[in-house]
Structure formats: C-alpha cells, structure tokens
Protein backbone atom coordinates (compact mmCIF):
# COMPACT_ATOMS: atom_id res chain seq x y z
CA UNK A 1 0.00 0.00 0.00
CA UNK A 2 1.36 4.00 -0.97
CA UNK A 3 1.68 6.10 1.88
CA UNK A 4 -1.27 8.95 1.19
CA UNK A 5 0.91 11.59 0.44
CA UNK A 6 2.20 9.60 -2.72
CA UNK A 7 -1.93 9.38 -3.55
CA UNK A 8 -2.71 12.90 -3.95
CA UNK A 9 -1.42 13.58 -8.01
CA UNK A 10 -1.87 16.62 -10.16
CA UNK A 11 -4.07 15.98 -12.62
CA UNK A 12 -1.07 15.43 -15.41
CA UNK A 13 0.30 12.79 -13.35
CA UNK A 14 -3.02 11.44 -12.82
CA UNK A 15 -3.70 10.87 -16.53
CA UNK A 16 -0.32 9.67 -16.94
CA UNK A 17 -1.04 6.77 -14.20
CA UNK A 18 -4.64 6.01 -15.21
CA UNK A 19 -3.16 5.23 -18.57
CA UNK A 20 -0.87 2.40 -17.43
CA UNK A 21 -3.07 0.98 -15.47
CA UNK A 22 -5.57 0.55 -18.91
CA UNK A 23 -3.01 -1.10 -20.42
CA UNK A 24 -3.02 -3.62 -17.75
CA UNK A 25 -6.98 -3.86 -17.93
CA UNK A 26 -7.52 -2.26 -15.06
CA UNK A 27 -11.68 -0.57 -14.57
CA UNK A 28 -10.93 2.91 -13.34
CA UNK A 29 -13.64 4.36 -10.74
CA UNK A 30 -13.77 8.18 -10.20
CA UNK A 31 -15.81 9.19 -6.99
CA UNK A 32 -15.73 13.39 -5.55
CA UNK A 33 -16.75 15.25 -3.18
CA UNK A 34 -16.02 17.78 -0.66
CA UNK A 35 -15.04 15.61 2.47
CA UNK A 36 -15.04 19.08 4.85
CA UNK A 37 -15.58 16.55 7.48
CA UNK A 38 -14.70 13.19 7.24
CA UNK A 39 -17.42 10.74 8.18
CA UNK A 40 -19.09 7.54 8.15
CA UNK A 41 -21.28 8.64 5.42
CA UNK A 42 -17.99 8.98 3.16
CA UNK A 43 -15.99 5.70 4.21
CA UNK A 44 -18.94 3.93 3.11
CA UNK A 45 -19.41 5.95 0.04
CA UNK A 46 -15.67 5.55 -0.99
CA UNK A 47 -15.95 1.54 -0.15
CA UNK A 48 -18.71 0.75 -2.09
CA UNK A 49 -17.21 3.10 -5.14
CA UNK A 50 -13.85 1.14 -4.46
CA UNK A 51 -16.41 -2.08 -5.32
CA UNK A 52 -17.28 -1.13 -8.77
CA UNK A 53 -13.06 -1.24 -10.14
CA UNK A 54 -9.96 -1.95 -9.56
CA UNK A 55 -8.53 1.77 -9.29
CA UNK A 56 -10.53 4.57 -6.95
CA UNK A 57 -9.54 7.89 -7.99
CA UNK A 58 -11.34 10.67 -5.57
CA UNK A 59 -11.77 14.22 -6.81
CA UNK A 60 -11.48 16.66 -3.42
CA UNK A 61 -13.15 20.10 -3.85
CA UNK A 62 -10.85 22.80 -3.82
CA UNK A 63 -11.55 25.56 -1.06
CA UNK A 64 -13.04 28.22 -3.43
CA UNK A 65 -15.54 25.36 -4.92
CA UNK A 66 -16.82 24.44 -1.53
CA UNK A 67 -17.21 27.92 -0.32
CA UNK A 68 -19.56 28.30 -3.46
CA UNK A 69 -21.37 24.61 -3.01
CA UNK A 70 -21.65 24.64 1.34
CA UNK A 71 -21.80 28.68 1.45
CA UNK A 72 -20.39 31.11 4.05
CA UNK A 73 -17.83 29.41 7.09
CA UNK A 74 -16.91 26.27 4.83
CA UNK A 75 -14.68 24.66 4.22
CA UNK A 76 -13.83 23.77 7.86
CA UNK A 77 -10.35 22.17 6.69
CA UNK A 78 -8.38 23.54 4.04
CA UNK A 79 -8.25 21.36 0.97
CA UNK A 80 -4.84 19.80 1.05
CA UNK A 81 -5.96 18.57 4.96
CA UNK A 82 -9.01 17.04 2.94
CA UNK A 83 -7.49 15.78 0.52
CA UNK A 84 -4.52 14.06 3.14
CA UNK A 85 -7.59 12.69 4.86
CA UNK A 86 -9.56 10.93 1.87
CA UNK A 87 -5.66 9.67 1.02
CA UNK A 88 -5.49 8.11 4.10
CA UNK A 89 -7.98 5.79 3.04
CA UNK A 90 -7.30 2.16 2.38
CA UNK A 91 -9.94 2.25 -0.37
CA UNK A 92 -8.27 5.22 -2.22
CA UNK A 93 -5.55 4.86 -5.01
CA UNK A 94 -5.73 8.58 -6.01
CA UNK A 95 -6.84 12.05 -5.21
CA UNK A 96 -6.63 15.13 -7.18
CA UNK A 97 -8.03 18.57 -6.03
CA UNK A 98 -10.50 20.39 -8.63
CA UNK A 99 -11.66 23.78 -8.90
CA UNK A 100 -14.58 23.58 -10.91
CA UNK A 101 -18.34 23.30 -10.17
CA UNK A 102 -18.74 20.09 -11.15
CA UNK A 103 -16.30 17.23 -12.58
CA UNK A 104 -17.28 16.96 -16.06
CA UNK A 105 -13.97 18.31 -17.23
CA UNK A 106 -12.40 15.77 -15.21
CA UNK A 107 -14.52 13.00 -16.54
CA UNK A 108 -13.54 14.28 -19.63
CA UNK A 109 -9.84 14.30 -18.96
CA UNK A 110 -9.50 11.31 -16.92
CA UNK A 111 -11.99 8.70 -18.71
CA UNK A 112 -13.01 6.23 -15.78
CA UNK A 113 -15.11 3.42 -16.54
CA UNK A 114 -17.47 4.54 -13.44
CA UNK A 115 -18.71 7.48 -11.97
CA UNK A 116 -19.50 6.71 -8.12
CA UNK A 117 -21.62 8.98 -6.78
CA UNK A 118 -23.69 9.05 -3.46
CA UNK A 119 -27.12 7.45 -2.40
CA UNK A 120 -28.28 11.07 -2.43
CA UNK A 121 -28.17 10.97 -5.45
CA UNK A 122 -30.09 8.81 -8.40
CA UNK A 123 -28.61 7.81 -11.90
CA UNK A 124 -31.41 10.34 -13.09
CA UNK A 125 -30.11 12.81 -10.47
CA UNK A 126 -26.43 12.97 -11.10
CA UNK A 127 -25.22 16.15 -12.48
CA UNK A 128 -22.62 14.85 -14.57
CA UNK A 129 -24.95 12.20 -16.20
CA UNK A 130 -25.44 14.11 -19.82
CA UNK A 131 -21.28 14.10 -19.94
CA UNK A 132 -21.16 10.43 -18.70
CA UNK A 133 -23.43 8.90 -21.26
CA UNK A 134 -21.20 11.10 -23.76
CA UNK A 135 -18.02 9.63 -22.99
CA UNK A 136 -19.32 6.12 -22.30
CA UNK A 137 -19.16 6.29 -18.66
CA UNK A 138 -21.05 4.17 -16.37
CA UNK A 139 -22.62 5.79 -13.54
CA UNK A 140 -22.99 3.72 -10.09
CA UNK A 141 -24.73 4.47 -6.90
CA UNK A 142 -22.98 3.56 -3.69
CA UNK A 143 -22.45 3.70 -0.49
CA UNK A 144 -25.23 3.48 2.35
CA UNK A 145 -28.49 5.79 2.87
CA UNK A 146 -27.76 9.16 3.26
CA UNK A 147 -28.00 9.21 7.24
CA UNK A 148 -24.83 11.23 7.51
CA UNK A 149 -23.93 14.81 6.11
CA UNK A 150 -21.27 16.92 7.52
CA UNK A 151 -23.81 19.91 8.11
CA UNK A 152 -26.06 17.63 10.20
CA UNK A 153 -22.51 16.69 12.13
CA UNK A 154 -21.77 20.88 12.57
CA UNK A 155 -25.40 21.42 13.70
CA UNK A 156 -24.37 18.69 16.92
CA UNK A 157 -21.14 20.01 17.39
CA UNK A 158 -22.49 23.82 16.94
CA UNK A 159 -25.66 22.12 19.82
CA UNK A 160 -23.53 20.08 22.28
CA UNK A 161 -23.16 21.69 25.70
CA UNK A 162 -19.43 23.43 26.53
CA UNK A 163 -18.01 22.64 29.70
C-alpha cells in the first residue's frame, strides 16, 4: 500500500497513471466530493465506489468550490488537509483537487469506466450524467443511505453543551 501523500497527483500525473493501469486492464472508478468533514457517510461511500473497479480515484473540492457549493464558514479544513484525509484511506488509489463546479472536465480528462456517486443521489439525479453517457461512462450508486452529512454533524457540534 502508498503512503497517502504519494496518492494525492496533479491531474497530469493522474492521466499519466490512469493510462498504465488501462493497459493492464484495469476498470478505473472516479468518486468526488467535498469531504469538509470526514465521516461515516464517506468511508462507506468511498468503499462501495472502491467495489465497482480496480482503481478509486477521488476528486477533493478545492476551497473556493466548496465555499460556493456549502456557502459562508466552509470549508472547515483547508483542501490539502481534505485531501490528506480521503488519502489516508485504504480504499483510495488517487486524489486530485479540482476547482470547478462540477467534474465533467475531469470525466472528460480522466476517462473512468465509473462514476461513483452518493445514495443522495439517483442515476437520473447525477449532475454529470449528460457528460457520462457522452463519454461512455457508467454511472454507479454507492455507499449506504444518506443518514450522515457533515452539516447535520456541525449542527451537533455547533448544539452540544461546553463545559
């Protein structure tokens, strides 16, 4: 197993990698989110993604993208600590930090086999789905029901009692 700081690639190097490892036949899965607060919710969502291939690459939100998504006081880490955190993972081969709204262009650039995305979502739900069918891209729902969010986790937090 890499240690996670060898796991978190510019997107170049990415590409680069992915592209070995379809010459060895390897089903690339690409799975993103923000991660602000690393939960449950997302272990399970980044196992069951890691289910659907033999390579998970994870696409962290950069900081200005989940200021614009989550709104005003997020992120609550910065996004390298995010992205060191999703790394960390067992289930994670890559991570690469975007900046855009969604992760078309990285579908696009990166041409997984699978898009995982969240049980908060449906396959008629996902934004990237137009792009997907495109390109030939599978889409997959994973992980478990969405019980868990990070702004339900800051709402306790923000609740519990301070001694």
């Amino acid at each position: 197993m890499r240690p996670a700081e060898t796991k978190i690639v510019s997107r170049e190097t990415l590409k680069d990698r992915l592209a070995e490892a379809r010459r060895s036949n390897q089903k690339i899965v690409f799975a993103n989110g923000c991660f602000d607060m690393l939960h449950v919710g997302h272990v399970r969502y980044l196992r069951g993604a890691r289910k659907e291939g033999d390579i998970l690459v994870v696409g962290v939100n950069a900081d200005a993208s989940v200021k614009a998504l989550k709104g005003p006081g997020r992120p609550i880490l910065e996004e390298n600590g995010r992205a060191a955190l999703v790394a960390a993972l067992r289930d994670v081969d890559y991570v690469v930090i975007f900046s855009e709204e969604n992760v078309e262009s990285l579908l696009e650039s990166l041409r997984p086999d699978v898009h995982a995305k969240g049980t908060d979502y449906t396959a008629e739900t996902v934004p990237e789905r137009a792009a997907a069918a495109r390109l030939g891209i599978r889409i997959a729902i994973v992980g478990d029901a969405k019980h868990h969010s990070t702004q339900d986790l800051l709402q306790s937090i923000r609740k519990a009692p301070h001694a």
